[in-house]
Protein backbone atom coordinates (compact mmCIF):
# COMPACT_ATOMS: atom_id res chain seq x y z
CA UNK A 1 110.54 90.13 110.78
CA UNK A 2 112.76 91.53 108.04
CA UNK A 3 111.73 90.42 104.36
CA UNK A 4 114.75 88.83 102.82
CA UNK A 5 116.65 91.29 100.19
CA UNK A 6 116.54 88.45 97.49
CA UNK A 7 112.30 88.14 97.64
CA UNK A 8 112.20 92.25 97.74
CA UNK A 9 110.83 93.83 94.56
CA UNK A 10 113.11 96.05 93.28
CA UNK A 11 111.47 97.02 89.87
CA UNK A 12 108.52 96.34 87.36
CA UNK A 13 106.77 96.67 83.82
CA UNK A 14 104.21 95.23 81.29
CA UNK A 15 104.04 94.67 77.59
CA UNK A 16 100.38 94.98 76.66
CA UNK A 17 99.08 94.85 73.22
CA UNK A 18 97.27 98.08 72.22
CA UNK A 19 95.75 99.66 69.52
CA UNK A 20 97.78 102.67 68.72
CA UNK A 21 97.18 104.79 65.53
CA UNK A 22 100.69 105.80 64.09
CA UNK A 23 99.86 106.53 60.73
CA UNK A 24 97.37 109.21 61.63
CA UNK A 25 99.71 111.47 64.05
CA UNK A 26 97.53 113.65 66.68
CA UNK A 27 99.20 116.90 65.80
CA UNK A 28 97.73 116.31 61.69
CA UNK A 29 93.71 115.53 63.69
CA UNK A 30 93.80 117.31 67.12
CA UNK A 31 90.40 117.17 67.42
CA UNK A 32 89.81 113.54 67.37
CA UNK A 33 90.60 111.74 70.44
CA UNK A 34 92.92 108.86 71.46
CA UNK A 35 89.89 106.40 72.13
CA UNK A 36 88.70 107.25 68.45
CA UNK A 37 91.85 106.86 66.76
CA UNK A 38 92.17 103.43 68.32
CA UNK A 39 89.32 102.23 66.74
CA UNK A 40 90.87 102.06 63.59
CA UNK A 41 94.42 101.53 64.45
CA UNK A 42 95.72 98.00 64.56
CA UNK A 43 97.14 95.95 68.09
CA UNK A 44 101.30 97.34 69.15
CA UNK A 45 103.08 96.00 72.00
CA UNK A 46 103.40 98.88 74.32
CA UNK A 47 105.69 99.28 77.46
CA UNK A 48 103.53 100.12 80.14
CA UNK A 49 104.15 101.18 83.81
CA UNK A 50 107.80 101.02 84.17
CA UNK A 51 108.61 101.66 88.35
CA UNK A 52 112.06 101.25 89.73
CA UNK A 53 112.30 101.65 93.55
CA UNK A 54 113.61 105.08 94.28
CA UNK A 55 117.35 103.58 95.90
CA UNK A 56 117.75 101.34 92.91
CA UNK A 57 117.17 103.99 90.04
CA UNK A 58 120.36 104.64 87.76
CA UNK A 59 121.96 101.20 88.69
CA UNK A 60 120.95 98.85 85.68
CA UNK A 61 117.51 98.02 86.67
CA UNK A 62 115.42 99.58 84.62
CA UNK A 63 117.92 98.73 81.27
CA UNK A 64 117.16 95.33 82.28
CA UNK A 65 113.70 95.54 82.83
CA UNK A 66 113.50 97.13 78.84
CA UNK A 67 115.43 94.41 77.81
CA UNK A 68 113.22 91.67 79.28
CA UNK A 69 110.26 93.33 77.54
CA UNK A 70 111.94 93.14 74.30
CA UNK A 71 113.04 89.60 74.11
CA UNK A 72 109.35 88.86 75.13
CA UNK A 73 107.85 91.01 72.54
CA UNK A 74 110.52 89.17 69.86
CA UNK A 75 108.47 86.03 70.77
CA UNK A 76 105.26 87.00 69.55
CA UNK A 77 104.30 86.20 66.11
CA UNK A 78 104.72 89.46 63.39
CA UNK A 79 106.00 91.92 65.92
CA UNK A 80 109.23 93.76 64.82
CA UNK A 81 109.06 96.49 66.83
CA UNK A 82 107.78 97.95 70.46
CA UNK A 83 106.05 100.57 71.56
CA UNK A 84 106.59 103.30 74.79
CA UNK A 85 104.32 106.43 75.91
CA UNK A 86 105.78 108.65 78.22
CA UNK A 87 103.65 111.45 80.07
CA UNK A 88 105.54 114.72 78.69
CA UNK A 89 106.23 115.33 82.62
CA UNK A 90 108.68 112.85 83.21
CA UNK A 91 111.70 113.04 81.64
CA UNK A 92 114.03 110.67 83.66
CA UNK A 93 111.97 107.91 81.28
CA UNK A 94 112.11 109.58 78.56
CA UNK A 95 116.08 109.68 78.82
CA UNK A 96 115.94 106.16 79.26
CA UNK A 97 114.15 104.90 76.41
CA UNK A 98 116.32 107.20 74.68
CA UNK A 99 119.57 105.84 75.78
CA UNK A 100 118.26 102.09 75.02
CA UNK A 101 117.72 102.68 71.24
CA UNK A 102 113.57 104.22 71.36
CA UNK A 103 112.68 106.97 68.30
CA UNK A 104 110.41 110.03 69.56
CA UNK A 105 107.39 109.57 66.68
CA UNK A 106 104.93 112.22 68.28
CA UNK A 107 103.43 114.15 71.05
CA UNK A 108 99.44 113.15 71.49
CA UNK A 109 97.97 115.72 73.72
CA UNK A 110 94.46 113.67 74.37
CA UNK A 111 95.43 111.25 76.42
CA UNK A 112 93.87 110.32 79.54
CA UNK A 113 95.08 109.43 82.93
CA UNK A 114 94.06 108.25 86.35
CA UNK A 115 95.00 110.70 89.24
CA UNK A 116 94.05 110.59 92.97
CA UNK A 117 92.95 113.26 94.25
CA UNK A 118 93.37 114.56 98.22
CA UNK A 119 90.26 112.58 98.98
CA UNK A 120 91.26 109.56 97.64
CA UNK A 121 88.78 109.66 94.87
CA UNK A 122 90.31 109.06 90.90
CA UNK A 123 89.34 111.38 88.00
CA UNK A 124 90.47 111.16 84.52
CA UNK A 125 92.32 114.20 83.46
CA UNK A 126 93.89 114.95 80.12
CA UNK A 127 97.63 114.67 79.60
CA UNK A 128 100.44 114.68 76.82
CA UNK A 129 102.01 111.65 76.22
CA UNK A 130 105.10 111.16 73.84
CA UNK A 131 104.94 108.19 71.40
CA UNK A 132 108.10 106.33 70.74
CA UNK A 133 109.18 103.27 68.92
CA UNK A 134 112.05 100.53 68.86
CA UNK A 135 112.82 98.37 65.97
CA UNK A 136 113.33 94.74 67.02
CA UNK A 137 116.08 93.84 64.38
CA UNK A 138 115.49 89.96 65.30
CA UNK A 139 111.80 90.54 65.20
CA UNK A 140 111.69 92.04 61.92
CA UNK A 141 114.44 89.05 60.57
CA UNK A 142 112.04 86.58 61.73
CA UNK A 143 108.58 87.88 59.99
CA UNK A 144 110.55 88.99 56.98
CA UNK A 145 111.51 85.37 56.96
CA UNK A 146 108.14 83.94 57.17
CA UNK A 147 108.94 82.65 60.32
């Protein structure tokens, strides 16, 4: 049987708060790591995992998807803006959260990521992600407000 088009999943993301070091760029302290400058940095919403299905790319989907993350981020308490990282290899997000308003701050070349290898087996291997950043301009009315 045929799943119906309306229950397919055509797209997904996450907001998760994360400690992410701004202040202190990578490129200024190469040598310490991303786990050690989270220690000190303070809790950022950051987009996570954003996956459109191949045939639905370039139609809207992922605009929307950004959008939903921001109007949830607007809802929690003190946040004014939100946070992306983007491996340095993919560029097709990068455009995006270009195109929807996100800042490049920095490239951090010691961050780690999952891969599978031909076994199946994961290993953490070291990457470049870029930073980037979006002001929330209802966000940043609403803590300058007190509210």
């Amino acid at each position: 049987m045929m799943p119906d088009k309306s229950e397919e999943i055509i797209g997904c993301c996450e907001v998760i708060e994360e400690k992410l070091d701004i202040i202190q760029m990578p490129i200024f302290n190469i040598t310490v790591s991303e786990r050690e400058r989270r220690k000190s940095a303070r809790p950022r919403p950051v987009i996570e995992n954003l996956c459109v299905k191949r045939e639905y790319r370039r139609s809207g989907v992922g605009i929307a998807l950004l959008h939903a993350c921001e109007k949830a981020v607007q809802l929690w308490p003190g946040q004014g803006e939100i946070f992306a990282q983007v491996g340095d290899d993919n560029s097709p997000a990068y455009n995006l959260f270009r195109r929807c308003g996100y800042q490049f701050l920095f490239a951090d070349p010691t961050c780690m990521e999952m891969v599978l290898n031909d076994a199946l087996f994961a290993k953490e291997v070291v990457m470049t992600k870029w930073t980037m950043r979006k002001f929330l301009l209802d966000g940043l009315a609403s803590s300058n407000n007190g509210h």
